[in-house]
N, C-alpha and C. Protein backbone atom coordinates (compact mmCIF):
# COMPACT_ATOMS: atom_id res chain seq x y z
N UNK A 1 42.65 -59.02 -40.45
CA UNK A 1 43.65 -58.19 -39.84
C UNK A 1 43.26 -57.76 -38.43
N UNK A 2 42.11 -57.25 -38.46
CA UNK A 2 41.62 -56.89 -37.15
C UNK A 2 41.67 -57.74 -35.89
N UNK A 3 41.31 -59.09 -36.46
CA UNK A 3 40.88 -59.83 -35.63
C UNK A 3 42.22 -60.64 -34.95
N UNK A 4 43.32 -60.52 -35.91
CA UNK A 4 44.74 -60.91 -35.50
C UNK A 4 45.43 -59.88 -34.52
N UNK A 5 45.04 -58.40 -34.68
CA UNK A 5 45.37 -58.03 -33.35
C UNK A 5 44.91 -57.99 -32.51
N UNK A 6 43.16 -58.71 -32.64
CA UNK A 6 42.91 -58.63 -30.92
C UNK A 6 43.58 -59.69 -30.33
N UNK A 7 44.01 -60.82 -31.44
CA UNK A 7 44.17 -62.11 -30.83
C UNK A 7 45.82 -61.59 -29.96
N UNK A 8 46.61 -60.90 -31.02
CA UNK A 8 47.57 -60.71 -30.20
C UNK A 8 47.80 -59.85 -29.17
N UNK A 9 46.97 -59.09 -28.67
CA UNK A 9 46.63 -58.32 -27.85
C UNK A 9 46.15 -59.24 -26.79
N UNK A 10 45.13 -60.36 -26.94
CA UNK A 10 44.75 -61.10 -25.45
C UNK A 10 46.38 -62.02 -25.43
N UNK A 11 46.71 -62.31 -26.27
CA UNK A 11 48.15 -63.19 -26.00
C UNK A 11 48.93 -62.29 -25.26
N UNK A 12 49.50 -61.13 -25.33
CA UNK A 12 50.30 -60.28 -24.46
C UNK A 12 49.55 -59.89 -22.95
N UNK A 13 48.22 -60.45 -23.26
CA UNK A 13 46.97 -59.69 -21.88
C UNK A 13 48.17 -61.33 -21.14
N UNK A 14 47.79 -62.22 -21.87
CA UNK A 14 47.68 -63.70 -20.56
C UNK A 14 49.29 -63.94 -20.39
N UNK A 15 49.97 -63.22 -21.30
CA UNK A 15 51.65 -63.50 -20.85
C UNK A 15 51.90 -62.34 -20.10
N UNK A 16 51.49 -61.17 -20.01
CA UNK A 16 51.91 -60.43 -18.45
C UNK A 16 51.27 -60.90 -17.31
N UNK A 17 50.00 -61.45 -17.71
CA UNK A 17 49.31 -62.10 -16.11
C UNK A 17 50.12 -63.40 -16.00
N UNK A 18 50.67 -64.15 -16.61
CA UNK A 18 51.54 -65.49 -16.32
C UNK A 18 52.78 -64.57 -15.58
N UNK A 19 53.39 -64.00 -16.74
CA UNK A 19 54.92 -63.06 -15.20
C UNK A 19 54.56 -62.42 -14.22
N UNK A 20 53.18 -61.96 -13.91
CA UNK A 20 52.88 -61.33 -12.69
C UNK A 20 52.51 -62.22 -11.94
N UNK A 21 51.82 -63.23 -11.69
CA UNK A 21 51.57 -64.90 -10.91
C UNK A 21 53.04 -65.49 -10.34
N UNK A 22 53.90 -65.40 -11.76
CA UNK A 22 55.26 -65.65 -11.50
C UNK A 22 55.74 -65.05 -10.19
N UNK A 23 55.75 -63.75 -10.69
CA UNK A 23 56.48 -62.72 -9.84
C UNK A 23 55.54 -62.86 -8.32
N UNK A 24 54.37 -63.32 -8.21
CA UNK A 24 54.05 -62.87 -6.59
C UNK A 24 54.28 -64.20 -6.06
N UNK A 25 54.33 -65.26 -6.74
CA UNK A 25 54.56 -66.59 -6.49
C UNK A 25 56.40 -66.44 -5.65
N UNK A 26 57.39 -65.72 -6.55
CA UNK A 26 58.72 -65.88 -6.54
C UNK A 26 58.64 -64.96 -4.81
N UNK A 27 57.99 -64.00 -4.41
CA UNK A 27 58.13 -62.83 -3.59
C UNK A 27 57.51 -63.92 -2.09
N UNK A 28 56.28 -64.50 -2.85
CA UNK A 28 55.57 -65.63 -1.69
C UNK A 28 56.40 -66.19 -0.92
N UNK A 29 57.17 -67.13 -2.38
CA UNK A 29 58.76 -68.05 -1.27
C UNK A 29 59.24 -67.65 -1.06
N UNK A 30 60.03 -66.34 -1.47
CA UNK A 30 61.11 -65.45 -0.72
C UNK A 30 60.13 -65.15 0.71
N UNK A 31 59.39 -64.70 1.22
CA UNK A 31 58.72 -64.63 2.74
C UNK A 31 58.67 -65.54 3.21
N UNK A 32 58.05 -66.92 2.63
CA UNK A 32 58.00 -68.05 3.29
C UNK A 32 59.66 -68.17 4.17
N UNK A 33 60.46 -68.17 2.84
CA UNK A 33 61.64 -68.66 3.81
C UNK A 33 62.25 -67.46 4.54
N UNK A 34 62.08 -66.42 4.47
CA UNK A 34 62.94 -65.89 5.60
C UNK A 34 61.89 -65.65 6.70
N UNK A 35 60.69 -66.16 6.45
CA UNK A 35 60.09 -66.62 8.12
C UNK A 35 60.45 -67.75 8.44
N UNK A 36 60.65 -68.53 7.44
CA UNK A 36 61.62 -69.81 8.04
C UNK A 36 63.03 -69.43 9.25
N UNK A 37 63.35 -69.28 8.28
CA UNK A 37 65.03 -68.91 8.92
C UNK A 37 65.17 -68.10 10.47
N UNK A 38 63.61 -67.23 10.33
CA UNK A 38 63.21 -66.37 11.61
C UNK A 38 63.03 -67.15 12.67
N UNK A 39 62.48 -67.94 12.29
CA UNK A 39 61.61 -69.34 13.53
C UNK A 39 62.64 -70.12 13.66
N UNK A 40 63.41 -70.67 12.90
CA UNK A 40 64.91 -71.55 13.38
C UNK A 40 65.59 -70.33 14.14
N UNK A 41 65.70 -69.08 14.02
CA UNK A 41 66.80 -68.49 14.86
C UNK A 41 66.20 -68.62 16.40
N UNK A 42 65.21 -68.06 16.26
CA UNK A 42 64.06 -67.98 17.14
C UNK A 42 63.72 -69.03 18.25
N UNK A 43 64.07 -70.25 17.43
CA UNK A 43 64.02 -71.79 18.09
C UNK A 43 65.01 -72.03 18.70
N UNK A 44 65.93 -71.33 17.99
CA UNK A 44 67.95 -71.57 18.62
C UNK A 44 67.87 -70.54 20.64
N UNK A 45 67.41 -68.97 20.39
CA UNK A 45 67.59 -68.31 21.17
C UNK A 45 65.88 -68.42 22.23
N UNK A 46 65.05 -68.57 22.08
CA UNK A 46 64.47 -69.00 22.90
C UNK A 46 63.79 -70.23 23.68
N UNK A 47 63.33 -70.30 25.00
CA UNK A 47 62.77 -71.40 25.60
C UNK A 47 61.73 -72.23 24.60
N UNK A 48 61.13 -73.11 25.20
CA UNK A 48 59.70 -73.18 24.47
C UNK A 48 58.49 -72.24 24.96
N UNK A 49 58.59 -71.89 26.02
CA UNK A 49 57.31 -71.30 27.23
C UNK A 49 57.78 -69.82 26.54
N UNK A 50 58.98 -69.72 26.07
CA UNK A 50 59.08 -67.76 25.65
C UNK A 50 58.63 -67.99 24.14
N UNK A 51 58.86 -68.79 23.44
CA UNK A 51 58.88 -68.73 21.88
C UNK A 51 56.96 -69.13 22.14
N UNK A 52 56.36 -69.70 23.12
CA UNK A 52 54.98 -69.52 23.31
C UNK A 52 54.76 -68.53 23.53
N UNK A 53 54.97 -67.74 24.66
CA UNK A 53 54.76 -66.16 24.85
C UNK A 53 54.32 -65.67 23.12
N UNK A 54 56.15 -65.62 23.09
CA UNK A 54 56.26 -64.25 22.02
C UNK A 54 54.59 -64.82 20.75
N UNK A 55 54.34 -66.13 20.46
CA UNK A 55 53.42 -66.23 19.69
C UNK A 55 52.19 -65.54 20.14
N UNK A 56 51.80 -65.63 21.45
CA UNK A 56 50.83 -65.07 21.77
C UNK A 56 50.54 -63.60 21.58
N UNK A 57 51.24 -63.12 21.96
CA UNK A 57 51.93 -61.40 21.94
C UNK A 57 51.49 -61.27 20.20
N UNK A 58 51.88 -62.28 19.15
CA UNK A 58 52.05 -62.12 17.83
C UNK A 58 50.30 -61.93 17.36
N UNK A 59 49.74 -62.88 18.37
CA UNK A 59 47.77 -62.67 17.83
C UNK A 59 47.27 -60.93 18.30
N UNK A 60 47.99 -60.51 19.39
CA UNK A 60 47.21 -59.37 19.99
C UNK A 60 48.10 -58.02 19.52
N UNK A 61 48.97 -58.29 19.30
CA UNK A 61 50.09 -56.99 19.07
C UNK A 61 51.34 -57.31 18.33
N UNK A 62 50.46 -57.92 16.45
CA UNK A 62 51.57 -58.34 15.66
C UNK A 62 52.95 -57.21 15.18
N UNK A 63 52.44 -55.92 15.40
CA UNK A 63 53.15 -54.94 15.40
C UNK A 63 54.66 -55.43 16.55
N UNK A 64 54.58 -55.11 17.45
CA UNK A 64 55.46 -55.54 18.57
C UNK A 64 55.87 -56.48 19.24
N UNK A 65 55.35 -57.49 18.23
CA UNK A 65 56.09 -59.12 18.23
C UNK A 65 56.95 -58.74 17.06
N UNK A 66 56.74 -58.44 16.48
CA UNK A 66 57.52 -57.95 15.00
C UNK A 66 59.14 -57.63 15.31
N UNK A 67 58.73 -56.34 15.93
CA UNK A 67 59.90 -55.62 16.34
C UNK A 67 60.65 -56.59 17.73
N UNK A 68 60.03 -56.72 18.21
CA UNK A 68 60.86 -58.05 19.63
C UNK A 68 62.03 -58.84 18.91
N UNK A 69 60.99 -59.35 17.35
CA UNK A 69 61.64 -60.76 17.03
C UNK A 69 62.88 -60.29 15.97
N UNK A 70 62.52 -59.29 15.49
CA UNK A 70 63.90 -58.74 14.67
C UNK A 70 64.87 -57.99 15.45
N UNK A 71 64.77 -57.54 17.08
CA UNK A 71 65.93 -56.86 17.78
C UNK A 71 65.93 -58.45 18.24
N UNK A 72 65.78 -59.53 19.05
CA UNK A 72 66.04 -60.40 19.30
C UNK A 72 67.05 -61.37 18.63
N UNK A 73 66.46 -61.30 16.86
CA UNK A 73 67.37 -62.01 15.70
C UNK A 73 68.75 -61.16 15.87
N UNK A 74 68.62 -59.70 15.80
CA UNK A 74 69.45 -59.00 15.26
C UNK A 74 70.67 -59.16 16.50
N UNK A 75 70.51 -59.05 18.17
CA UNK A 75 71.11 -59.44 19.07
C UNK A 75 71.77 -60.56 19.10
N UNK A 76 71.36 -61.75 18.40
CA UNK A 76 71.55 -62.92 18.47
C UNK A 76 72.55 -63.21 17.51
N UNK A 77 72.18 -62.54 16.45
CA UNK A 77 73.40 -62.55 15.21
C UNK A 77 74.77 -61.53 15.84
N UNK A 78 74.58 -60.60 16.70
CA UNK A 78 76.09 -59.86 17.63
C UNK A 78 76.50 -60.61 18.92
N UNK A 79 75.94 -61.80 19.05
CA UNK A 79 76.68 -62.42 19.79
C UNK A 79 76.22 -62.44 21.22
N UNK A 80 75.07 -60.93 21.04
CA UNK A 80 74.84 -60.81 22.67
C UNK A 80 73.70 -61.91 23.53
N UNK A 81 73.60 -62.77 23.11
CA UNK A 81 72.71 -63.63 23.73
C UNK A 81 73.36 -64.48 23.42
N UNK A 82 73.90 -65.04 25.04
CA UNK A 82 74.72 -66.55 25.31
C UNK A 82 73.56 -67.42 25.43
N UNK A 83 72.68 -67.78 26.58
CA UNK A 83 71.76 -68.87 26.42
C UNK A 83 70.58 -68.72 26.28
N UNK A 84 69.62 -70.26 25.97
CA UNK A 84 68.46 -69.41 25.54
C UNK A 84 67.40 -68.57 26.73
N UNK A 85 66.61 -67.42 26.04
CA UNK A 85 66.07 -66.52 26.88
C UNK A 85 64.34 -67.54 27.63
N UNK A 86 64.46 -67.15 29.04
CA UNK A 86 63.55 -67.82 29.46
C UNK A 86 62.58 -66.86 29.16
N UNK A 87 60.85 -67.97 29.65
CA UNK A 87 59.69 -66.89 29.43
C UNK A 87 59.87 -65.58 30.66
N UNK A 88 60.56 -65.37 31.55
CA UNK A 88 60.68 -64.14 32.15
C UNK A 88 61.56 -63.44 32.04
N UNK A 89 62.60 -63.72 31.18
CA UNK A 89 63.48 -62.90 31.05
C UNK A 89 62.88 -62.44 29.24
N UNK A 90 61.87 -62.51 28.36
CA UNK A 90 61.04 -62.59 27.73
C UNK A 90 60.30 -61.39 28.15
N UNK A 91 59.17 -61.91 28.95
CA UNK A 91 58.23 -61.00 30.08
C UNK A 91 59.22 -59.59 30.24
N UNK A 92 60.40 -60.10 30.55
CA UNK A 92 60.75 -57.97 31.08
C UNK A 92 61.18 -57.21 29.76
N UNK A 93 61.69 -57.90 28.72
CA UNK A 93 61.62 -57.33 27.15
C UNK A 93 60.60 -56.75 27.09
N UNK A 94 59.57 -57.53 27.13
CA UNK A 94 58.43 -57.21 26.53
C UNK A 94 58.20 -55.96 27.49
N UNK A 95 58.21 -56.16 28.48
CA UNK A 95 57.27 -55.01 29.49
C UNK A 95 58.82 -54.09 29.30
N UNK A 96 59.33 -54.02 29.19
CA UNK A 96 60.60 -52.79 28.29
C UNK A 96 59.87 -51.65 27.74
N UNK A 97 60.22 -52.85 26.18
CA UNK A 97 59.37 -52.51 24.72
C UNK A 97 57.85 -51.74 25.03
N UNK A 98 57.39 -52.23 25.61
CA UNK A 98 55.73 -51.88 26.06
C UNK A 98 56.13 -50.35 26.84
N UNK A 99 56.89 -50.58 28.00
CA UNK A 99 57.02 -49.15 28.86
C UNK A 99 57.38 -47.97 27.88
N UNK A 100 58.27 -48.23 26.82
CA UNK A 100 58.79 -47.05 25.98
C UNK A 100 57.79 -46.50 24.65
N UNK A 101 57.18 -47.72 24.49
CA UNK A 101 55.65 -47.43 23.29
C UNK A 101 54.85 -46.96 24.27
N UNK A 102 54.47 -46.72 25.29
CA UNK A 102 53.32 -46.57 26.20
C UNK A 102 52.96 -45.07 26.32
N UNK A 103 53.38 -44.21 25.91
CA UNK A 103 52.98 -42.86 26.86
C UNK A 103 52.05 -42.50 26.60
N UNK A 104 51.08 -42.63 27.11
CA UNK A 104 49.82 -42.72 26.82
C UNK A 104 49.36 -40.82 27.75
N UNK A 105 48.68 -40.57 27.23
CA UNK A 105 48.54 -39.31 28.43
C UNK A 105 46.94 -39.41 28.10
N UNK A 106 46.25 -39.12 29.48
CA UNK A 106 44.89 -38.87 29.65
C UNK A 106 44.54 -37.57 30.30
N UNK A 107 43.50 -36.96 29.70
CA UNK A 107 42.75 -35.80 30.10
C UNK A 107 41.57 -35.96 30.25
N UNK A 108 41.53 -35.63 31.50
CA UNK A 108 39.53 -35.62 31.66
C UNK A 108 39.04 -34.50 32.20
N UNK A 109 38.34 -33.97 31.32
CA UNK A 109 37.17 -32.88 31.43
C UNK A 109 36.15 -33.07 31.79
N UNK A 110 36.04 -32.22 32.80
CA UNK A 110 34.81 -32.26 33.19
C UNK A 110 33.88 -31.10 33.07
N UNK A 111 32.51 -31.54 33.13
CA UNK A 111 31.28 -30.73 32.24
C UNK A 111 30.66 -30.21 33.24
């Protein structure tokens, strides 16, 4: 008797770890593709030299490539971007975005 509920006890252990594998597996492809779908929009509305930029921007400040590329998508889906954006018209987004995150304030004391 005993020994039949440990057995069924590791059987319920390895069938919630099979639906939880499931489940991060199912969440995996759901990201995969809507970074898909990000990079085709992405491919539609920018140059090659800006969709280089914005990658670069993505190694040093994945935070605010983030946000670029979802007001960019989100613009693009209202229509407001007729052609695609060059790397300087890119460049002044960015230095936008950057001017309004920036307020940086410094104090120096002196001893």
């Amino acid at each position: 008797m005993y020994e039949e509920e440990e057995l069924e006890a590791i059987r319920q252990r390895k069938i919630a770890k099979l639906q939880e594998e499931q489940s991060m597996k199912a969440q995996e492809e759901q990201a995969a593709a809507l970074e898909a779908q990000k990079q085709s929009i992405l491919r539609q509305i920018l140059t090659d030299e800006a969709r280089q930029r914005l990658a670069n921007v993505k190694l040093a400040y994945p935070q605010l490539a983030e946000s670029v590329e979802l007001r960019l998508i989100q613009l693009a889906q209202q229509g407001a971007i007729g052609d695609k954006l060059s790397d300087a018209q890119l460049k002044e987004i960015l230095r936008k975005i950057r001017g309004q995150k920036r307020e940086t304030k410094v104090d120096v004391r002196r001893i």
